[in-house]
C-alpha atoms as a PDB file:
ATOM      1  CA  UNK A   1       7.714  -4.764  25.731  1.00  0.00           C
ATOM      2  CA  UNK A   2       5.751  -8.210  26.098  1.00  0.00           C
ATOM      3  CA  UNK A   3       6.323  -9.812  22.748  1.00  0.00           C
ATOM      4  CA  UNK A   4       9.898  -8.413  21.871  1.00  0.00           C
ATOM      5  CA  UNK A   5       9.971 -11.510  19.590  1.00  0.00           C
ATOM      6  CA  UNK A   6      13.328 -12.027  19.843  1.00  0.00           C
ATOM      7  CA  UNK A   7      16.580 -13.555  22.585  1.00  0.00           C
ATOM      8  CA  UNK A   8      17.669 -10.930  24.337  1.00  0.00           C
ATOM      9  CA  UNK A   9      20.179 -11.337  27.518  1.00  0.00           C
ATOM     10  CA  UNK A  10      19.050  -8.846  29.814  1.00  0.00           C
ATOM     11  CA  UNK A  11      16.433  -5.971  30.057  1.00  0.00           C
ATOM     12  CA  UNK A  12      16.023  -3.215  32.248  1.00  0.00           C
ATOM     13  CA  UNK A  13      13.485  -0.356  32.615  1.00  0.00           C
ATOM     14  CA  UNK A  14      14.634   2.572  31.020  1.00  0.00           C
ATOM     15  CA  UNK A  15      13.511   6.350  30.470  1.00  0.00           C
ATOM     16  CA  UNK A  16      13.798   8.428  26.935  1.00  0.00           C
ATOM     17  CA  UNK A  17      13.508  12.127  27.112  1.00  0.00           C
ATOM     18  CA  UNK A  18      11.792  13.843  23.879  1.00  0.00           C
ATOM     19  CA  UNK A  19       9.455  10.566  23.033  1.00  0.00           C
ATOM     20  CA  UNK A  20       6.289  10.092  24.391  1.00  0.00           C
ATOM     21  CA  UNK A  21       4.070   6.592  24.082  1.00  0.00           C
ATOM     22  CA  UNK A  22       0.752   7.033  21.973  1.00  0.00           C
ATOM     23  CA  UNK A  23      -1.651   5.342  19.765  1.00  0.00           C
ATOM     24  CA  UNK A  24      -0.448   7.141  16.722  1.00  0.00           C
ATOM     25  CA  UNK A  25      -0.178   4.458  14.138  1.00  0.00           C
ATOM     26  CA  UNK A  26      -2.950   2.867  12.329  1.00  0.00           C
ATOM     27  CA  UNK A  27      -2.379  -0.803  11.802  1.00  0.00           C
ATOM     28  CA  UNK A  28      -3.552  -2.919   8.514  1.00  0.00           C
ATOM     29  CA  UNK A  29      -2.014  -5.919   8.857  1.00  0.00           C
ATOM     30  CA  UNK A  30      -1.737  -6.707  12.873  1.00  0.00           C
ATOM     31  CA  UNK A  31      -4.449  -5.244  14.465  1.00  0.00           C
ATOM     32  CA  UNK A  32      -6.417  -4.178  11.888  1.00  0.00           C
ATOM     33  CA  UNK A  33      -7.496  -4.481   8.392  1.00  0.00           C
ATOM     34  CA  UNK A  34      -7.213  -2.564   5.187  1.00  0.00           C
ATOM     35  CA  UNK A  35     -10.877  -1.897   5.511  1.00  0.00           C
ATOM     36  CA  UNK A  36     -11.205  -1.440   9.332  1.00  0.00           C
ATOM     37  CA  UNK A  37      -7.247  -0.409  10.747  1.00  0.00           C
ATOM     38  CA  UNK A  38      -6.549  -0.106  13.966  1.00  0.00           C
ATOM     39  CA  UNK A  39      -4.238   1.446  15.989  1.00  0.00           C
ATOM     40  CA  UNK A  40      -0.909   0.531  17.418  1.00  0.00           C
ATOM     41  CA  UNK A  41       1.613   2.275  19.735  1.00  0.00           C
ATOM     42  CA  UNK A  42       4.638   4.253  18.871  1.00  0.00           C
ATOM     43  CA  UNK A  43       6.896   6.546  19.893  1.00  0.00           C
ATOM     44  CA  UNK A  44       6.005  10.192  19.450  1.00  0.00           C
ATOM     45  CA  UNK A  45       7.520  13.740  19.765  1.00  0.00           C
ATOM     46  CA  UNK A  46       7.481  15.150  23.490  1.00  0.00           C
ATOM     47  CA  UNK A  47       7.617  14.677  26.643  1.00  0.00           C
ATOM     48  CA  UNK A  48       9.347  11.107  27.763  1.00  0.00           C
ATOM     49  CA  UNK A  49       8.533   7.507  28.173  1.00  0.00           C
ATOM     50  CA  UNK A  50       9.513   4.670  30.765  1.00  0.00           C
ATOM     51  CA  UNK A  51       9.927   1.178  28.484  1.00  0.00           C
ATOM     52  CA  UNK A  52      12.006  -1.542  28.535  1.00  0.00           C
ATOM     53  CA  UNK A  53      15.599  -1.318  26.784  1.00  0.00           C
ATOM     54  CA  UNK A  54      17.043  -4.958  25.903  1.00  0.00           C
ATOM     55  CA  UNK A  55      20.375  -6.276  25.320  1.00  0.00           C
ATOM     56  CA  UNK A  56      21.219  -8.461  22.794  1.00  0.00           C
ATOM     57  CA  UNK A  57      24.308 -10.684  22.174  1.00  0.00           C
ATOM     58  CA  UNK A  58      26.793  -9.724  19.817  1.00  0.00           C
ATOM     59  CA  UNK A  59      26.731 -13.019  18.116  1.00  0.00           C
ATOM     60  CA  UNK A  60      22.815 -12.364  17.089  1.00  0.00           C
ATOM     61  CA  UNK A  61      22.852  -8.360  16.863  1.00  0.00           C
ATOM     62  CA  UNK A  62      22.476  -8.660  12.870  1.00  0.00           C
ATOM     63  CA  UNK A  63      19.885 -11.277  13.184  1.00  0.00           C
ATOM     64  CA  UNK A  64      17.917  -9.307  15.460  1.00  0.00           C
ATOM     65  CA  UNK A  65      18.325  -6.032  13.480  1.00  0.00           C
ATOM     66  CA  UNK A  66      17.138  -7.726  10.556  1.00  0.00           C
ATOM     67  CA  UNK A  67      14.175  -8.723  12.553  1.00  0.00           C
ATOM     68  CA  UNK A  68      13.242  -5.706  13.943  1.00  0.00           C
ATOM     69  CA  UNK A  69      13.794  -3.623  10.405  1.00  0.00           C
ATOM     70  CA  UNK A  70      11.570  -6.388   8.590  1.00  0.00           C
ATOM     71  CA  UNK A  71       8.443  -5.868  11.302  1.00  0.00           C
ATOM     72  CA  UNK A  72       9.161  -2.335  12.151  1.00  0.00           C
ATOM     73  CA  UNK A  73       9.666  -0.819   8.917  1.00  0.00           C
ATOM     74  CA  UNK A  74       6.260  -1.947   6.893  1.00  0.00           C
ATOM     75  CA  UNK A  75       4.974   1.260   5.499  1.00  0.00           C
ATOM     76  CA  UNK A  76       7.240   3.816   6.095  1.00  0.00           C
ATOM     77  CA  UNK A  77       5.723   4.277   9.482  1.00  0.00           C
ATOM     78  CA  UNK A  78       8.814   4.341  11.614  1.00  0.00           C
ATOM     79  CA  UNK A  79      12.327   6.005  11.781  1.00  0.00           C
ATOM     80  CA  UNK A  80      14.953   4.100  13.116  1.00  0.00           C
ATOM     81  CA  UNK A  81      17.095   6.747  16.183  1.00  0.00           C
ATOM     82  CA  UNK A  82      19.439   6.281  18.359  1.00  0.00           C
ATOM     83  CA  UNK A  83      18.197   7.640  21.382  1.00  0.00           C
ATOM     84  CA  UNK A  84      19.853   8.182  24.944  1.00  0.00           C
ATOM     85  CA  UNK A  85      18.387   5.526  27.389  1.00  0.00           C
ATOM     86  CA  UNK A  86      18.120   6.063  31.332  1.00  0.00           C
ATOM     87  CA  UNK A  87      18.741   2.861  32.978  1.00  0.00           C
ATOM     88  CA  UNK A  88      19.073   3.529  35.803  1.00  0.00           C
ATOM     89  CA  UNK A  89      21.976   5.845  36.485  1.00  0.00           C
ATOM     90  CA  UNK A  90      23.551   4.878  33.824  1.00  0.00           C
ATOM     91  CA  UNK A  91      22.757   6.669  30.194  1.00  0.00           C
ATOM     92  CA  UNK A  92      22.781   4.157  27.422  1.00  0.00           C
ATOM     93  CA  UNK A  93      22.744   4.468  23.170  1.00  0.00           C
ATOM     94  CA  UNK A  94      19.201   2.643  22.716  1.00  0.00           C
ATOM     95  CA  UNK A  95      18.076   1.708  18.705  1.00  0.00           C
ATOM     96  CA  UNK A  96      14.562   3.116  18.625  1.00  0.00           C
ATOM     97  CA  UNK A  97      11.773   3.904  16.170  1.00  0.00           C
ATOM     98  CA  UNK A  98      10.252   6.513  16.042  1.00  0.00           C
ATOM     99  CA  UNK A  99       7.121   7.493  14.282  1.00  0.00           C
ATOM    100  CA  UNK A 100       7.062   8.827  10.805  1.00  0.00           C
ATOM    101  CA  UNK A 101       5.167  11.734  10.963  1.00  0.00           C
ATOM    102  CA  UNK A 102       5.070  11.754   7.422  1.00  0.00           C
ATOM    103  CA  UNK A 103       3.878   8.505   6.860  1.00  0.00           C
ATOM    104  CA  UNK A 104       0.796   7.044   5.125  1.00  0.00           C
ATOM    105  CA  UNK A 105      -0.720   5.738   8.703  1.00  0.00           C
ATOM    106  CA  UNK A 106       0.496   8.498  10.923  1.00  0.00           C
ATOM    107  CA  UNK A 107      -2.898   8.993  12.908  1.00  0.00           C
ATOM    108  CA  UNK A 108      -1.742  12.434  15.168  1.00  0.00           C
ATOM    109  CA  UNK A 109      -4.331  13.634  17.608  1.00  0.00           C
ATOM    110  CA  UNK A 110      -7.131  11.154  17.773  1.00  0.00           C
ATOM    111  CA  UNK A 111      -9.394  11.920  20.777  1.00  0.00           C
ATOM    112  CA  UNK A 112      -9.821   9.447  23.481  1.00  0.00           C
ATOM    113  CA  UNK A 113     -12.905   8.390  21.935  1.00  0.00           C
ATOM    114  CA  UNK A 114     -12.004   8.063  18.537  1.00  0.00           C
ATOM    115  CA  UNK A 115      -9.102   6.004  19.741  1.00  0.00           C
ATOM    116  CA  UNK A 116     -11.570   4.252  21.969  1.00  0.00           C
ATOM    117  CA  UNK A 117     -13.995   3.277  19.035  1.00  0.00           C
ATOM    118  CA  UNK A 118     -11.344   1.638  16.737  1.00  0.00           C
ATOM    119  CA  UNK A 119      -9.422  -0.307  19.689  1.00  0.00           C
ATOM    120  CA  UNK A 120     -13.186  -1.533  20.580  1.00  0.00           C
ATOM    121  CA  UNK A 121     -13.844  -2.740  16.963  1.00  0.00           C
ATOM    122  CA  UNK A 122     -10.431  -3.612  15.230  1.00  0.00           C
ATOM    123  CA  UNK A 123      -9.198  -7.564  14.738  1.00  0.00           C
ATOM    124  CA  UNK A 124      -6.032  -7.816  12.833  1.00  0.00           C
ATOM    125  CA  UNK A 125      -3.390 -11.318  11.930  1.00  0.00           C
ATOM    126  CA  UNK A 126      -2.441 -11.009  15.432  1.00  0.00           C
ATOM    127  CA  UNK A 127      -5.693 -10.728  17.217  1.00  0.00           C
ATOM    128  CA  UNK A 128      -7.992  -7.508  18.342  1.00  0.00           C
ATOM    129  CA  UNK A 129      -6.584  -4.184  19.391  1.00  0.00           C
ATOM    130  CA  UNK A 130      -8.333  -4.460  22.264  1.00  0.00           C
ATOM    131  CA  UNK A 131      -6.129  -7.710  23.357  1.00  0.00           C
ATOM    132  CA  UNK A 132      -3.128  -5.535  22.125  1.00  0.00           C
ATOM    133  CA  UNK A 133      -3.974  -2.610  24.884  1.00  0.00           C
ATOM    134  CA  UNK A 134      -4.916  -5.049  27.441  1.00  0.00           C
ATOM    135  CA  UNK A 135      -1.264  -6.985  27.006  1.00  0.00           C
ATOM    136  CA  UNK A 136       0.425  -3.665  27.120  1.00  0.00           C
ATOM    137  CA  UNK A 137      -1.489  -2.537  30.278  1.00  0.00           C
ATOM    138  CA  UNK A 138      -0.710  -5.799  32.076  1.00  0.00           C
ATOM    139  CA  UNK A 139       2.982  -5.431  31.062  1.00  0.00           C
ATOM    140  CA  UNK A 140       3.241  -1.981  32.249  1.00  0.00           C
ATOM    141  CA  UNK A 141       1.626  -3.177  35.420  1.00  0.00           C
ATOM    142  CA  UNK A 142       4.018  -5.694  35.734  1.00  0.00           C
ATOM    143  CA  UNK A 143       7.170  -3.352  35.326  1.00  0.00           C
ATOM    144  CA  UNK A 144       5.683  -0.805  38.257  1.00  0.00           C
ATOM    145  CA  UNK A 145       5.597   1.640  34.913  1.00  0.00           C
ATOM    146  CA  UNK A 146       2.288   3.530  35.529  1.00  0.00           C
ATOM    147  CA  UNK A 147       0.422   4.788  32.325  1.00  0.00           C
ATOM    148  CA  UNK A 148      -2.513   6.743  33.718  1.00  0.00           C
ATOM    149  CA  UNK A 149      -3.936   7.705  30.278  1.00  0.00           C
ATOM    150  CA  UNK A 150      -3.504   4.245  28.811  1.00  0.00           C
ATOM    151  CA  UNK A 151      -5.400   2.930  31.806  1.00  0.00           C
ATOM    152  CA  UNK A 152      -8.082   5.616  31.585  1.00  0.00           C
ATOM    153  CA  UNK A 153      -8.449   4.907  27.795  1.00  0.00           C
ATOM    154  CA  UNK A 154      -8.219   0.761  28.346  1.00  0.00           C
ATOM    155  CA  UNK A 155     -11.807   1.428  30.946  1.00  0.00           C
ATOM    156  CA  UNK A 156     -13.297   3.414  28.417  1.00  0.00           C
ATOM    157  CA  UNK A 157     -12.637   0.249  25.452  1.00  0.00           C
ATOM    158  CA  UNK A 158     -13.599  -2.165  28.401  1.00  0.00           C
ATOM    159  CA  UNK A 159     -16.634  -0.623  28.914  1.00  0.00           C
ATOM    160  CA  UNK A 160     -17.355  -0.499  25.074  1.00  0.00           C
ATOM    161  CA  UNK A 161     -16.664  -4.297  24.583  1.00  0.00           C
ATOM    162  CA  UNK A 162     -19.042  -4.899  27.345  1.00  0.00           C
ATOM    163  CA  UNK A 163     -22.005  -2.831  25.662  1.00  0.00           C
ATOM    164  CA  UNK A 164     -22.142  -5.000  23.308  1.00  0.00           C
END
């Protein structure tokens, strides 16, 4: 949602029934390490999630697939779905990935403070975890998309980081 890391022309807020946001995939290369992983958020059975859906030009579609496929797919941690987007009134076809449940760094059910411990602790290529919640909370805050749990579990890494 913050760091699409690609041109899009528009985006909108949109809602997907059957997916739910969580901290469900543990990261090696981004926001973690081999030895210490971290975790990242994906998209997860149940329930339904608010995000952003963007819309790409025709001209760059492949280029942007191929992008997405060559960041999303590492590990065999994602499926790619077509999922049915609310934006608004209108229902849209939205490429998504989902998590593989049966993948090597599916992490299902973590409790708040095991999730807590490694987003206090893990530093990856692309910085700490703990930067990686905090951009996703200020994002969400930005799109009026309230995450109460994500907020309750960025105070509880907050308070960790300042502990030490």
């Amino acid at each position: 949602m913050w760091n699409p890391g690609f041109s899009y022309l528009d985006s909108t807020i949109a809602k997907v029934h059957g997916y739910h946001r969580s901290f469900c995939l543990r990261s090696r290369n981004y926001r973690g390490t081999v030895e210490r992983p971290g975790l990242v958020l994906g998209l997860d059975r149940g329930g339904c999630c608010h995000g952003v859906a963007f819309k790409v030009s025709k001209d760059t579609s492949n280029e942007v697939l191929d992008y997405l496929f060559d960041r999303e797919m590492l590990r065999d941690s994602y499926h790619p779905r077509w999922v049915k987007a609310a934006c608004g009134p209108e229902i849209r076809p939205a490429l998504s990935f989902v998590i593989n449940r049966n993948g090597p760094d599916y992490a299902p059910r973590l409790s708040y403070d095991e999730q807590s411990e490694t987003i206090a602790q893990a530093i990856g290529g692309r910085g700490s975890n703990y930067d990686y919640l905090a951009s996703t909370i200020e994002q969400l805050n930005k799109l009026s998309i309230p995450d109460l749990r994500l907020q309750s579990l960025f105070r509880q890494v907050r308070a960790q980081n300042l502990e030490k």
